[in-house]
Protein backbone atom coordinates (compact mmCIF):
# COMPACT_ATOMS: atom_id res chain seq x y z
CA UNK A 1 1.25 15.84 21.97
CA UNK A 2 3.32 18.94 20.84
CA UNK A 3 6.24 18.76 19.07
CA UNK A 4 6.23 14.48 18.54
CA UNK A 5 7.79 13.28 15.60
CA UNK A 6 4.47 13.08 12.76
CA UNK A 7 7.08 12.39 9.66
CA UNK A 8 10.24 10.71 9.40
CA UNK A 9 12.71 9.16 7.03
CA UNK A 10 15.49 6.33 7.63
CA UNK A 11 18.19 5.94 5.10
CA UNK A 12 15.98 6.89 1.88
CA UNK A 13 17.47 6.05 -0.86
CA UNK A 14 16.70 6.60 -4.52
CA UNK A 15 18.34 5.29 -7.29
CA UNK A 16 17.12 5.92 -11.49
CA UNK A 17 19.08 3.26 -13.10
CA UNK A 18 22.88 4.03 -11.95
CA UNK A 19 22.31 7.12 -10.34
CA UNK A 20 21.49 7.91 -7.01
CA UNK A 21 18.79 10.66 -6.69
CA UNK A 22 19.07 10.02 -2.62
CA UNK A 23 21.65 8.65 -0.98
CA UNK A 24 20.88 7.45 2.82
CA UNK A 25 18.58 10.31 4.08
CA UNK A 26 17.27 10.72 6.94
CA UNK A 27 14.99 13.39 8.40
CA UNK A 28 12.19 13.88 10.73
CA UNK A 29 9.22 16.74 10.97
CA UNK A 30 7.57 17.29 14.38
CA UNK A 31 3.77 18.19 15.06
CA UNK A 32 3.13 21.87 14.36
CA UNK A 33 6.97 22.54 12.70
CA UNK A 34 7.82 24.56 9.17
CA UNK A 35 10.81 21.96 7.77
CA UNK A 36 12.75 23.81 4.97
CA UNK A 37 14.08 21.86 2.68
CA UNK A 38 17.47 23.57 0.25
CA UNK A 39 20.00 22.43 -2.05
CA UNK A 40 21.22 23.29 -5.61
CA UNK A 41 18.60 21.51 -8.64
CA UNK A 42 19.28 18.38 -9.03
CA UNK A 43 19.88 17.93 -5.13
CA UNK A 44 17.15 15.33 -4.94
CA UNK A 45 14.89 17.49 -3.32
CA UNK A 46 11.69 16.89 -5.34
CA UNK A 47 12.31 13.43 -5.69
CA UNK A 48 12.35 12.99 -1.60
CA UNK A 49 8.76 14.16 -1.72
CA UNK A 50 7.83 12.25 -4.91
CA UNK A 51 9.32 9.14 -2.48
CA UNK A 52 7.43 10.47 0.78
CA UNK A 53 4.29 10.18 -1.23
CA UNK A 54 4.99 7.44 -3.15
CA UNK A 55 4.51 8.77 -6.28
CA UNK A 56 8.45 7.15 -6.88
CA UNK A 57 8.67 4.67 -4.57
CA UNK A 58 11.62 4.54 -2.74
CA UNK A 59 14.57 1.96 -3.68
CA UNK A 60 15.09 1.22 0.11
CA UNK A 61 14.77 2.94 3.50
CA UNK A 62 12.26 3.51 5.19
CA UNK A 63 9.24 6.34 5.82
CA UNK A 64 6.99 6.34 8.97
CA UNK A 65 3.72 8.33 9.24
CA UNK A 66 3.11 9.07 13.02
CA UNK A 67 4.92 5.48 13.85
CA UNK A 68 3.23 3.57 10.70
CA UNK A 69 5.55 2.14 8.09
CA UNK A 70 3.96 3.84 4.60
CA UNK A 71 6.67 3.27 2.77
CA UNK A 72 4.93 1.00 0.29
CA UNK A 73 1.11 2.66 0.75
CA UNK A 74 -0.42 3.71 -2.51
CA UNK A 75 -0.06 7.58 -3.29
CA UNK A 76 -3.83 8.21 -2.55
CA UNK A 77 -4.19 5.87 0.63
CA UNK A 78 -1.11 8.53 1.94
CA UNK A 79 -3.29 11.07 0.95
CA UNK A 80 -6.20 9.43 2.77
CA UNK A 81 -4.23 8.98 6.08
CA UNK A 82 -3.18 12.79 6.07
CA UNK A 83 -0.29 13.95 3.98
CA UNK A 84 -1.08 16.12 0.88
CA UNK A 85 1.05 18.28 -1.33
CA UNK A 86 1.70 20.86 -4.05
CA UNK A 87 3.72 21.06 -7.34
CA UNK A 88 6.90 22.31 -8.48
CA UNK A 89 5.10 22.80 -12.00
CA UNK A 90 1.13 23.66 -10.65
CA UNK A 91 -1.33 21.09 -11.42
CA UNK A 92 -4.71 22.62 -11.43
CA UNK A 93 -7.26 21.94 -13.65
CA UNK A 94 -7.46 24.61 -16.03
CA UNK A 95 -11.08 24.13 -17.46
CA UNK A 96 -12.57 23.71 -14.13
CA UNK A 97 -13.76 26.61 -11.76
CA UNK A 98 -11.69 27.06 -8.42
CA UNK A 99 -14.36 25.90 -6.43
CA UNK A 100 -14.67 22.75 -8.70
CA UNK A 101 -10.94 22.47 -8.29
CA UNK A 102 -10.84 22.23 -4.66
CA UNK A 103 -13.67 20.35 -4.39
CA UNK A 104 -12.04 17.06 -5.65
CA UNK A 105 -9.63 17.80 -2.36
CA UNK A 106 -13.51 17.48 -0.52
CA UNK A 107 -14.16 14.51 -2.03
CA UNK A 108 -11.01 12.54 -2.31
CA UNK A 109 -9.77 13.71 1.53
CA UNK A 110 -8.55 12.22 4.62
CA UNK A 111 -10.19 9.19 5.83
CA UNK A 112 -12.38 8.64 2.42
CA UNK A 113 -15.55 10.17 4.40
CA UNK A 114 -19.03 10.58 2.17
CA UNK A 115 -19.47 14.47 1.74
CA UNK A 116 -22.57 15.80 -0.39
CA UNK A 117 -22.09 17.58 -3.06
CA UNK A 118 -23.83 20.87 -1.41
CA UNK A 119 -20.97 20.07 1.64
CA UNK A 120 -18.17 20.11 -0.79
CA UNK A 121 -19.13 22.98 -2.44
CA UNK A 122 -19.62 24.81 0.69
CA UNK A 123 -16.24 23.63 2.36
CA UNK A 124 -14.41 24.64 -1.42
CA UNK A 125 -15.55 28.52 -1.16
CA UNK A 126 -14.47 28.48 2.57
CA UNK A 127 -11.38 27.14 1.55
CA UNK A 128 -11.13 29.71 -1.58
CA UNK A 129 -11.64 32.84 0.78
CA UNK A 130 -8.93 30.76 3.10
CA UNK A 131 -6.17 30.81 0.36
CA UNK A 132 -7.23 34.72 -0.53
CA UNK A 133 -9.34 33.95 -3.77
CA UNK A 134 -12.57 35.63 -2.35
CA UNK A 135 -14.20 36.15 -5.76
CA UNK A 136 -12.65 33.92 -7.67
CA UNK A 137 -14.95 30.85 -7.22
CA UNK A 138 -16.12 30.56 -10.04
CA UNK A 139 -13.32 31.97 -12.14
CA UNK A 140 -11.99 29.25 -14.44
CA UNK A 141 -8.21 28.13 -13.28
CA UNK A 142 -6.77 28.68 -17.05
CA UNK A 143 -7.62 32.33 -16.23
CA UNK A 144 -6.29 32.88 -13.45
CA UNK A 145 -2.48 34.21 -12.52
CA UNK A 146 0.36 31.89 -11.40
CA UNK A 147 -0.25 33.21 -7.84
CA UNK A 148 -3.59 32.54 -7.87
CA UNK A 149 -3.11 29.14 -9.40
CA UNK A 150 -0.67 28.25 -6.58
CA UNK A 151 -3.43 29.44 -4.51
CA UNK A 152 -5.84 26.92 -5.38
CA UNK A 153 -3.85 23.91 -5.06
CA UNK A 154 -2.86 24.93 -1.68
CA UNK A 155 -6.54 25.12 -1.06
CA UNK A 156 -7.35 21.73 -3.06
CA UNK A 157 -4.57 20.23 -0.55
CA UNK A 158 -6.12 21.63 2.37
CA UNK A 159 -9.41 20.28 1.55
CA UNK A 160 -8.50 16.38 1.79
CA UNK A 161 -7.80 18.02 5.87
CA UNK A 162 -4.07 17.30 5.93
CA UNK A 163 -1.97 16.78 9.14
CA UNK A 164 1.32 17.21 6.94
CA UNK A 165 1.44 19.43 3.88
CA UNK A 166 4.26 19.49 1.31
CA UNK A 167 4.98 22.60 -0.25
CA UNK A 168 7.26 22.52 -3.78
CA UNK A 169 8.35 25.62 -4.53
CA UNK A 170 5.55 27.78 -3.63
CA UNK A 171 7.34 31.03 -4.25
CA UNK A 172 8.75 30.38 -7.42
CA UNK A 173 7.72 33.17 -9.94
CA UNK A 174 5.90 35.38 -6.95
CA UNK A 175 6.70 39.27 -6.94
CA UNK A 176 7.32 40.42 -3.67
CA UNK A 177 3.74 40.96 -2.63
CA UNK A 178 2.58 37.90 -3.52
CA UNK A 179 5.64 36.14 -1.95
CA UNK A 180 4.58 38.11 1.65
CA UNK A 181 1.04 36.71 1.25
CA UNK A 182 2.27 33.37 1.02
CA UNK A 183 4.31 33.60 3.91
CA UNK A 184 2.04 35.17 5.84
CA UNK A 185 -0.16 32.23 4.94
CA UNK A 186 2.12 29.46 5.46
CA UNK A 187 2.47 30.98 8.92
CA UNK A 188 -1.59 31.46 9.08
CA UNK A 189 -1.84 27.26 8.67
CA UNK A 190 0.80 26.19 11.13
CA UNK A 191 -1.02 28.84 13.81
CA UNK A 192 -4.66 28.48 13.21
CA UNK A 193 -5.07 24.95 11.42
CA UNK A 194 -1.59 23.44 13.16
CA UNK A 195 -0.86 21.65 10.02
CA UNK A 196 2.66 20.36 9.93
CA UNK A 197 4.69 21.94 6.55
CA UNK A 198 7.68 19.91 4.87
CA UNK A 199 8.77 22.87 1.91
CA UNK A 200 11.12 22.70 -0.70
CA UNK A 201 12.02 26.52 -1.77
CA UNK A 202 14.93 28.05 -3.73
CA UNK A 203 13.37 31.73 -2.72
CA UNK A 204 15.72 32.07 0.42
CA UNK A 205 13.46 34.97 2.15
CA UNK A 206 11.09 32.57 2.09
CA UNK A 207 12.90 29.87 3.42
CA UNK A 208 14.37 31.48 5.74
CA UNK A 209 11.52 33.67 6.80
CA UNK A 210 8.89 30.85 7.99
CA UNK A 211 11.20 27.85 8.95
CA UNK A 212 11.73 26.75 12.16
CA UNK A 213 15.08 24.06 10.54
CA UNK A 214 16.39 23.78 7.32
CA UNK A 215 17.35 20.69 6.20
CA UNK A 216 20.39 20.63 2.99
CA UNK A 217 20.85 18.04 0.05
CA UNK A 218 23.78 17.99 -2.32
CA UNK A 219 23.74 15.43 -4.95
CA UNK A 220 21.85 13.28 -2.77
CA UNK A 221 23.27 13.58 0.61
CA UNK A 222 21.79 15.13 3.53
CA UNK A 223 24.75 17.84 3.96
CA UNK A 224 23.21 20.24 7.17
CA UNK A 225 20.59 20.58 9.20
CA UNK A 226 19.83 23.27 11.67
CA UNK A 227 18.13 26.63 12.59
CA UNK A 228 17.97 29.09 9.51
CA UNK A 229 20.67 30.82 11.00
CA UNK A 230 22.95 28.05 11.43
CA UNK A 231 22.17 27.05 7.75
CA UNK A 232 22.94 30.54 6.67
CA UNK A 233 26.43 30.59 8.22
CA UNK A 234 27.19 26.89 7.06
CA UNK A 235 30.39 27.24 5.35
CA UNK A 236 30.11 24.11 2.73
CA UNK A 237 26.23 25.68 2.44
CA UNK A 238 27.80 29.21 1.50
CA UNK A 239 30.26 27.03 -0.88
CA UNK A 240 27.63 24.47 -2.72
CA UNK A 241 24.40 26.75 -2.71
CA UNK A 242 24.38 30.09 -1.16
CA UNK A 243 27.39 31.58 -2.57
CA UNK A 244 29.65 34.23 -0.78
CA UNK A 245 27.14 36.81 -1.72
CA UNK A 246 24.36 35.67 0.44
CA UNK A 247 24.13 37.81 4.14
CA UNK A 248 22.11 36.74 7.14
C-alpha cells in the first residue's frame, strides 16, 4: 500500500551518561518517501540512526519496522529484515575490489537467503554499473575517489535489497557534479527500486532538492517538520541552522 507508514519512532530518547543526545523524538517515514533529516552538529542526528539500527541502542522509546517493535533487534537481524545504511565517515573496505565490496551486501542481505558465489558476483557488477562505477569492478576501494567510495557503499547497501535506506551525509565533500549525480540517483532509487530514504545532509541543495519533508533537531529536540519549503521559511530554523543568509 502507497504511502503507509514503513518507519517510525515514539519518544526516542538517548542519553551518554548525563547528556541527552535525543530527547523524546518522534518521527515517521512512509513507503516510497525521501525524509530529510537537518540540524546544527551535535543535533543528534547521527545518533538517531545509530539508535534506528541499533548500533546505540536506544535509552527508551520506541522504533517500529512496518508495525514490528525492533527496538531491541540486533544491528544485523535489522539489516536482515530490510533497513540498511551508509556512513558519515565511509566504511568501505579499502583492500578489497568494488565488486568484492558489495558483494558482502549479497551475502549478508535481507532475509539471510543462500546466494552462490557466481550470483553474488553477478548481482555486485549490476549493482556497480547501478551506482555509476561501470569499470571500476575490479578497482581496489583505497584507490578510488571519495565519490566513488560513497558510491560503493550505497551499492553494498543496496545489495542486502533494502526497503528503507539511510543515507549519512552523502554529499559531504562532493563538487557540484558529483553532488547532481547523487541526486539524480537518490531520485533514480525511490522511482525505479521504490526504496524508502531516511537522509541526514548538511548540503542544503541536496536536502532540499530530493526531499519530500524535512524533519529538524536542535540539541536533541525535534524542532520542525514540514515540506522543504516550510522548513526553509521556519523562522527558529533560519535562527538555529540556516542563518539569515540562506534564500528559498
Amino acid at each position: 500500500m502507497k504511502g503507509e507508514i514503513v518507519l517510525e519512532g515514539e519518544k526516542v530518547t538517548k542519553y551518554f551518561g548525563g547528556l541527552a543526545a535525543l530527547k523524546d523524538v518522534d518521527f515517521y517515514l512512509r513507503r516510497g518517501e525521501i525524509l530529510g533529516l537537518i540540524g546544527p552538529n551535535g543535533s543528534g542526528k547521527t545518533t538517531l540512526f545509530n539508535c534506528v539500527t541499533n548500533v546505540v541502542p536506544p535509552s527508551s522509546g520506541v522504533i517500529r519496522f512496518k508495525g514490528e517493535d525492533i527496538t531491541k533487534c540486533k544491528p544485523f537481524n535489522i539489516c536482515l529484515k530490510g533497513i540498511s545504511r551508509s556512513y558519515q565517515r565511509v566504511r568501505v573496505f579499502n583492500n578489497l575490489s568494488v565488486v568484492e565490496n558489495v558483494m558482502v551486501g549479497v551475502f549478508y542481505g535481507k532475509g539471510g537467503k543462500s546466494v552462490s558465489m557466481k550470483e553474488a558476483k553477478e548481482r555486485a557488477r549490476e549493482l556497480a554499473g547501478y551506482v555509476g562505477l561501470e569499470g571500476k569492478e575490479n578497482v581496489l576501494c583505497k584507490n578510488l575517489t571519495l565519490a566513488d567510495q560513497k558510491k560503493v557503499e550505497l551499492a553494498r547497501a543496496l545489495a542486502t535489497e533494502p526497503e528503507v535506506l539511510l543515507l549519512d551525509e552523502i554529499a559531504a565533500g562532493l563538487n557540484p557534479t558529483e553532488l547532481k549525480e547523487v541526486m539524480d540517483l537518490i531520485l533514480k532509487l525511490r522511482g525505479e527500486r521504490e526504496i524508502s530514504i531516511f537522509m541526514v545532509e548538511h548540503v542544503m541543495k541536496a536536502i532540499m532538492g530530493v526531499s519530500d519533508r524535512i524533519i529538524v533537531l536542535n540539541f536533541g529536540n525535534k524542532i520542525a517538520e514540514g515540506s522543504p519549503r516550510e522548513i526553509a521559511t521556519n523562522k527558529e530554523v533560519i535562527n538555529v541552522y540556516l542563518g539569515e543568509e540562506y534564500v528559498w
